[in-house]
Protein backbone atom coordinates (compact mmCIF):
# COMPACT_ATOMS: atom_id res chain seq x y z
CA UNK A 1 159.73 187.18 17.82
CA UNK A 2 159.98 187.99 21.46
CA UNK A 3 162.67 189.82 22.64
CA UNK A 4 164.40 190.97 26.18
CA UNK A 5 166.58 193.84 26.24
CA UNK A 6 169.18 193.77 28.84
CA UNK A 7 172.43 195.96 29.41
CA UNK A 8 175.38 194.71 27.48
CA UNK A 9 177.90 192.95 28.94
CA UNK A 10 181.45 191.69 29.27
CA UNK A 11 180.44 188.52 27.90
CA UNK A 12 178.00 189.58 24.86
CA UNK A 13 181.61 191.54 23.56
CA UNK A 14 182.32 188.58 21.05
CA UNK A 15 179.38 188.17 19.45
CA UNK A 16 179.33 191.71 18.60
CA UNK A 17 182.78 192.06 17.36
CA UNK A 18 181.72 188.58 15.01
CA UNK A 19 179.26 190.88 13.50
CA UNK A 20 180.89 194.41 13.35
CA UNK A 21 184.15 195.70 14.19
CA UNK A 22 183.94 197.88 17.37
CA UNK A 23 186.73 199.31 19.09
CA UNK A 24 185.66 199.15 22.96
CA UNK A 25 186.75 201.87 24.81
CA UNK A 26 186.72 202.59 28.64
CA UNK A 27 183.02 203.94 28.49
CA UNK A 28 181.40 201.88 26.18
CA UNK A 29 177.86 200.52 26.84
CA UNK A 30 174.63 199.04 25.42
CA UNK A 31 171.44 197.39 24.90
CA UNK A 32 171.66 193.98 23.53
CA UNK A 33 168.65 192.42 22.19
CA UNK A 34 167.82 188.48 23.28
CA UNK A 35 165.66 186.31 21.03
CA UNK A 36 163.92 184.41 24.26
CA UNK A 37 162.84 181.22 21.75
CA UNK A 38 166.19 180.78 20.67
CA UNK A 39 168.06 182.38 23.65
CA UNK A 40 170.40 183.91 21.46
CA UNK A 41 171.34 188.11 20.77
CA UNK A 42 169.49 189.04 17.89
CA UNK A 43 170.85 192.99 17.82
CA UNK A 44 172.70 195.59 19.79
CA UNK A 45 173.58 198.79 20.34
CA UNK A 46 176.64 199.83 21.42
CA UNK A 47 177.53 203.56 22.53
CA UNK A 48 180.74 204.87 23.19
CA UNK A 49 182.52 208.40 23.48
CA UNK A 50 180.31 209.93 25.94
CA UNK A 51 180.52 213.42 26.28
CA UNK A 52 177.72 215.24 28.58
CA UNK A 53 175.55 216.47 25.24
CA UNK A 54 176.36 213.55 23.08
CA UNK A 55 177.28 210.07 22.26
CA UNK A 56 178.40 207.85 19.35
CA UNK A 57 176.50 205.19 18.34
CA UNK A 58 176.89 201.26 16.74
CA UNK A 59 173.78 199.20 15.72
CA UNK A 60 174.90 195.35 15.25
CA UNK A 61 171.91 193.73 13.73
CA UNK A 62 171.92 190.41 12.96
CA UNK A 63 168.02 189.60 12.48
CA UNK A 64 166.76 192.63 11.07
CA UNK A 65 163.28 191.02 13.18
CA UNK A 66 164.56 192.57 15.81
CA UNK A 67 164.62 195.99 14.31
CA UNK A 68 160.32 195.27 14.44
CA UNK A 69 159.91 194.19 18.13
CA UNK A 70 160.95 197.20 20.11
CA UNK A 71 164.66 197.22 19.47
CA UNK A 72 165.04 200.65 17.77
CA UNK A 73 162.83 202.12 20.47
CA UNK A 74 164.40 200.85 23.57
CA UNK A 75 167.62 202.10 22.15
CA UNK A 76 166.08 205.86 21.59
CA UNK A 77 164.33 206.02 24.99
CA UNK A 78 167.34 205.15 25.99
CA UNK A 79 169.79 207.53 24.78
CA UNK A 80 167.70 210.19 24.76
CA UNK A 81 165.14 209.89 27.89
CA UNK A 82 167.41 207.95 30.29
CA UNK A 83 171.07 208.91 29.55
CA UNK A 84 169.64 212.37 28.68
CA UNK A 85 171.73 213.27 25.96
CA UNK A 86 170.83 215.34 23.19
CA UNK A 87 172.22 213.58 19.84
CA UNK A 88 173.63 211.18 18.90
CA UNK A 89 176.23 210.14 16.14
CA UNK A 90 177.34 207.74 14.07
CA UNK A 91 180.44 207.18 11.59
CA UNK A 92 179.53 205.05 8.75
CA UNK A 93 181.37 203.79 5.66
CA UNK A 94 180.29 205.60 2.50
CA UNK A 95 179.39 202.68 0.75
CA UNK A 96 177.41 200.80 3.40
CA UNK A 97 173.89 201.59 1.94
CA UNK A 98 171.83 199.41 4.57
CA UNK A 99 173.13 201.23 7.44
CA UNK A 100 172.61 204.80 5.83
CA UNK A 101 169.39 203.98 4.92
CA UNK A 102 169.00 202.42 8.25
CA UNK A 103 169.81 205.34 10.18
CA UNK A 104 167.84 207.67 8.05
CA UNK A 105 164.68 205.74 8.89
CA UNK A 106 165.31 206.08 12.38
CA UNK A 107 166.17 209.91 11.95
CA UNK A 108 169.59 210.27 11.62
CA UNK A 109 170.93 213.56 8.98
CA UNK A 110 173.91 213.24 7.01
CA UNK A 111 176.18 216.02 8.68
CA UNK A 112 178.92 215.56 6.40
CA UNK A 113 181.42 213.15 4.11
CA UNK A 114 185.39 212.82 4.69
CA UNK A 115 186.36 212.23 1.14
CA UNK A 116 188.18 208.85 1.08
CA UNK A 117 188.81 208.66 5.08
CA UNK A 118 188.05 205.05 5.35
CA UNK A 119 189.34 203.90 2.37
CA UNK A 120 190.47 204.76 -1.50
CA UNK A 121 187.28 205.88 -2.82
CA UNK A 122 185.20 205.13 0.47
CA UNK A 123 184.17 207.77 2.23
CA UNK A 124 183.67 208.19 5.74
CA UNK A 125 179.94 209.53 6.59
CA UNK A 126 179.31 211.49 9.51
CA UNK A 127 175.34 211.00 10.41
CA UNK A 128 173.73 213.39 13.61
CA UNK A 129 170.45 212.56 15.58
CA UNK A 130 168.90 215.08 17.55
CA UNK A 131 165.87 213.99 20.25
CA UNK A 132 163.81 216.12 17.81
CA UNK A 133 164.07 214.27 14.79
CA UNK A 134 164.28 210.70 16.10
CA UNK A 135 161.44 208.33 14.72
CA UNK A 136 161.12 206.40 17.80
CA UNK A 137 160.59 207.85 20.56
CA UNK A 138 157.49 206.88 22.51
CA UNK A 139 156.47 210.61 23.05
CA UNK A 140 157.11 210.78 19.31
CA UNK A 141 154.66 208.59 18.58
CA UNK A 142 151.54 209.61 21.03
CA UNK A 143 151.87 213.40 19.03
């Protein structure tokens, strides 16, 4: 799989609300992922509720191929090294295993659980990455 990363745009916004549902908000952003064979988006990542130390984060994965051709690290250099900001977060439901697992391998912590906030017996999970402890970074990976 090849794949060309590109800024998200206005027009990418229904194939990523097909997939997960994102709020946009005035200062949302992103990397979307193209397959070039197929000419289709594969993945993105969609950040929203900047603040100057920290922003929230959305991965939309639809070929989890994607997630082994440079995806997951053009998202990190890009949050961390370009924006410059120093973690990141994301708001998961309790009982969405893949994407807890998912953002553990990439070096998110579990900060903390709101007992039934998205739903009776779901929890809301509040996960934290710091530049620190992401997996993949480019620096990260020369040490």
């Amino acid at each position: 799989m090849k794949l060309f990363f590109r800024k998200l745009g206005p027009q990418d916004w229904e194939w990523v609300v097909s997939i997960a549902p994102i709020l946009k908000c005035d200062n949302t952003s992103g990397i979307i992922a193209i397959d070039v064979k197929a000419d289709k988006p594969v993945a993105a990542c969609v950040f929203d509720n900047w603040t100057p130390n920290s922003v929230q984060a959305h991965f939309v994965v639809e070929n989890k191929m994607a997630l082994k051709h440079g995806f997951l690290e053009e998202c990190c250099d890009f949050v961390f090294n370009v924006a410059g900001r120093k973690a990141v977060y994301g708001f998961i439901m309790g009982d969405n295993d893949k994407a807890i697992k998912l953002n553990k391998h990439i070096g998110f912590t579990e900060k903390m659980r709101l007992e039934d906030a998205w739903g009776d017996g779901i929890d809301y999970v509040i996960m934290e990455m710091k530049k620190e402890n992401c997996n993949y970074l480019q620096e990260a990976k020369a040490a």
